[in-house]
Protein backbone atom coordinates (compact mmCIF):
# COMPACT_ATOMS: atom_id res chain seq x y z
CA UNK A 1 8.73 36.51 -62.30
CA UNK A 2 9.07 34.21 -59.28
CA UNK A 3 12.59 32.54 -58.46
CA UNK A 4 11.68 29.58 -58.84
CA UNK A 5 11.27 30.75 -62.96
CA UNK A 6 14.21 32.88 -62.88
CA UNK A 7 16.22 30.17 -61.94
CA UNK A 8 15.06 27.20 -64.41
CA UNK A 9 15.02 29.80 -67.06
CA UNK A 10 18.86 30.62 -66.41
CA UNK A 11 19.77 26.87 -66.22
CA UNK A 12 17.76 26.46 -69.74
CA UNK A 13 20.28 29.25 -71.24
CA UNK A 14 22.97 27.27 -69.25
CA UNK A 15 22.34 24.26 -70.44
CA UNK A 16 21.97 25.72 -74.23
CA UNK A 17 25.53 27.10 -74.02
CA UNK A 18 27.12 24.12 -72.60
CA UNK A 19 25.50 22.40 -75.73
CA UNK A 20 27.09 24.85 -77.90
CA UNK A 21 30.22 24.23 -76.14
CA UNK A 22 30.38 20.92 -75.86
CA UNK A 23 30.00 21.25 -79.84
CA UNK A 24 32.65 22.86 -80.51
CA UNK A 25 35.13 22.02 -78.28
CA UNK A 26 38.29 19.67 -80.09
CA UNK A 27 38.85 16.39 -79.10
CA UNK A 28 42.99 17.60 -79.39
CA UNK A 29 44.78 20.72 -78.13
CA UNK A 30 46.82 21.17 -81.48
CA UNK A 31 43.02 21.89 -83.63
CA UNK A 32 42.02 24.06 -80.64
CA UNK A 33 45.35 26.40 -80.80
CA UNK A 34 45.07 25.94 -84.47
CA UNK A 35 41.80 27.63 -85.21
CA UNK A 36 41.28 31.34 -83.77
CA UNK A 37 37.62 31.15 -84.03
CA UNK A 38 37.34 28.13 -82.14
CA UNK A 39 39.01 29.26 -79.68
CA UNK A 40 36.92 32.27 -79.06
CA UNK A 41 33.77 30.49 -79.53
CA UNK A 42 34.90 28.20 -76.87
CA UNK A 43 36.07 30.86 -74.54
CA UNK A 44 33.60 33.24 -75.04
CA UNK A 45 30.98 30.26 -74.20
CA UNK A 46 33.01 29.38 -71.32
CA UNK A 47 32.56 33.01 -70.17
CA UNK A 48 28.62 33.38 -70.38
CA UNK A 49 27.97 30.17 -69.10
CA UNK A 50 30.23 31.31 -65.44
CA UNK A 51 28.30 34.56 -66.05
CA UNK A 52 24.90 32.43 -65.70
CA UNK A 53 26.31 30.29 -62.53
CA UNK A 54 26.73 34.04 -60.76
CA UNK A 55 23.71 35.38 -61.89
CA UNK A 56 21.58 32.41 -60.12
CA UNK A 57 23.75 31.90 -57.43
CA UNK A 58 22.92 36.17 -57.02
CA UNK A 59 18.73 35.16 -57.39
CA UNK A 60 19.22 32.46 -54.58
CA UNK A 61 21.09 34.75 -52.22
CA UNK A 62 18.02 37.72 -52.94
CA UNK A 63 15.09 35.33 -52.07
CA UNK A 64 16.58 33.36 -49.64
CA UNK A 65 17.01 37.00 -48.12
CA UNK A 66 20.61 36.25 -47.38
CA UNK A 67 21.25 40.32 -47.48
CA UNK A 68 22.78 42.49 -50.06
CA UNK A 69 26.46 40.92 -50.94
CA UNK A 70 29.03 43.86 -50.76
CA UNK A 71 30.64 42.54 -53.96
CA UNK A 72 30.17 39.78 -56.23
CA UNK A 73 32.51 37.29 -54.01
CA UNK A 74 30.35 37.67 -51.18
CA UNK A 75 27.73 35.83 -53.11
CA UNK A 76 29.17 33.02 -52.88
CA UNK A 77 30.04 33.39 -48.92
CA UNK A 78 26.82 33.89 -48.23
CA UNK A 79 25.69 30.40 -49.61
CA UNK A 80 28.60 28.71 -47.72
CA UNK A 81 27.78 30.49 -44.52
CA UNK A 82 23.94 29.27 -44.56
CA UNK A 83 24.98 25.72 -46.00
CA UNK A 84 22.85 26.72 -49.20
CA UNK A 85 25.59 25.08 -51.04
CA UNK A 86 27.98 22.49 -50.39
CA UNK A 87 31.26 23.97 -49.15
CA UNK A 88 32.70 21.60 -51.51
CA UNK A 89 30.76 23.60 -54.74
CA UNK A 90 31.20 26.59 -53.54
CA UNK A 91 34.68 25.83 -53.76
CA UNK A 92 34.87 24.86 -57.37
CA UNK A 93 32.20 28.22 -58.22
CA UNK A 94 34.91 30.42 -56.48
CA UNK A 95 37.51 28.54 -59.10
CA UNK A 96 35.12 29.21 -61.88
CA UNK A 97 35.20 33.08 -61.26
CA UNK A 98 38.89 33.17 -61.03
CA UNK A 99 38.95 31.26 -64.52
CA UNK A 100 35.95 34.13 -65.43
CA UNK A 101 38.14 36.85 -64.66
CA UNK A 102 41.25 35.66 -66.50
CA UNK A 103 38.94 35.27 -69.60
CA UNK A 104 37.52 38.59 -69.32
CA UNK A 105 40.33 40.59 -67.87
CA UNK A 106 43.72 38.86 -69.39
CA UNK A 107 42.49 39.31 -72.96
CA UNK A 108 45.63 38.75 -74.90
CA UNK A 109 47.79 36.92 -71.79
CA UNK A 110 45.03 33.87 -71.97
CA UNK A 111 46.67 31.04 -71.41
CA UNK A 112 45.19 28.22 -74.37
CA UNK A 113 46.30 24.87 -72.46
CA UNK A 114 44.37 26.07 -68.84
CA UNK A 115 41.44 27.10 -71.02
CA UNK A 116 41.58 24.11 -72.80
CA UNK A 117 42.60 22.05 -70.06
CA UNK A 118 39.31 23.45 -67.83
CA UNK A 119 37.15 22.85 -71.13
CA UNK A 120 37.66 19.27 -70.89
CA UNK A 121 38.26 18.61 -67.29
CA UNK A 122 35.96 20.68 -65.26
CA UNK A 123 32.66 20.96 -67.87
CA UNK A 124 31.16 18.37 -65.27
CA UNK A 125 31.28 21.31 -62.52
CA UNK A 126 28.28 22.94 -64.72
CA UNK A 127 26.27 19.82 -64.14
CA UNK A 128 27.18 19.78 -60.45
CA UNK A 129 25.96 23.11 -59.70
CA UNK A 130 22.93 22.28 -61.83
CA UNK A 131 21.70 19.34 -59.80
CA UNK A 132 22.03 21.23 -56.43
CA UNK A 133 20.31 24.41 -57.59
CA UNK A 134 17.36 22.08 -58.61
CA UNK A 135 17.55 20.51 -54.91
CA UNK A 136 17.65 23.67 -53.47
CA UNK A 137 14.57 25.02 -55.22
CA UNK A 138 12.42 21.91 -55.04
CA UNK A 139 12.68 21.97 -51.26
C-alpha cells in the first residue's frame, strides 16, 4: 500500500472518530462527570484518535526516509528537524501525547475537567494536523 493510501486511509478513521466524538461530547461539564459511560466513550475516542496522529506522523517519517526514530518522541523531532511540520504543530502533537499518556497510563488519577477541558478546546488541533498532512502529501 503506498503512503500516500496509508495516510488518507488513517485520516478517514481520524476523521470517523472525531465524528463520534464530537457526538458525544456534552455541551456542560456537570452531564460529562455525571455519566461514566460518556466519559469513557469520550476518552477512549480521545485516545485512538492521538493514537492515529502518531501512527501517520510514524508513515511520514518512514517514506520521507527520515531514519528509524529511537522511540516514539523522536518521531516527532524528526519532522521538526526537516521542517516537515510546522514547529508550531509539532508543538501542540508533542502536547497531544502527553494528554495520550495520562489517558492511557493514569487510569484512575484522570483528571475529568483537563479531559474535558482539551475535548472542547483543542478538538481544532485534529483539523490542524489534518490540513498539513494533506499539504505535505500533495507536494
Amino acid at each position: 500500500m503506498s503512503c500516500e493510501i496509508r495516510i488518507k486511509t488513517n485520516l478517514g478513521e481520524l476523521d470517523k472518530y472525531l465524528d463520534e466524538l464530537k457526538a458525544i461530547i456534552p455541551k456542560k461539564y456537570e452531564n460529562y462527570v455525571s455519566s461514566i459511560e460518556t466519559k469513557r466513550a469520550c476518552e477512549r475516542l480521545a485516545h485512538i484518535s492521538i493514537e492515529c496522529v502518531i501512527d501517520i506522523c510514524a508513515v511520514l517519517v518512514a517514506e520521507l526516509k527520515l531514519g528509524p526514530p529511537a522511540e516514539e518522541e523522536s518521531i516527532f523531532d524528526k519532522l521538526e528537524e526537516k521542517h516537515i511540520m510546522s514547529n508550531k504543530l509539532i508543538k501542540k502533537l508533542r502536547m497531544m501525547k502527553k494528554f495520550r499518556n495520562i489517558l492511557v497510563h493514569q487510569y484512575g488519577k484522570v483528571d475529568d475537567s483537563l479531559v474535558y477541558k482539551n475535548l472542547v478546546s483543542k478538538l481544532n488541533y485534529f483539523y490542524i494536523f489534518k490540513k498539513e498532512v494533506l499539504k505535505i502529501i500533495k507536494n
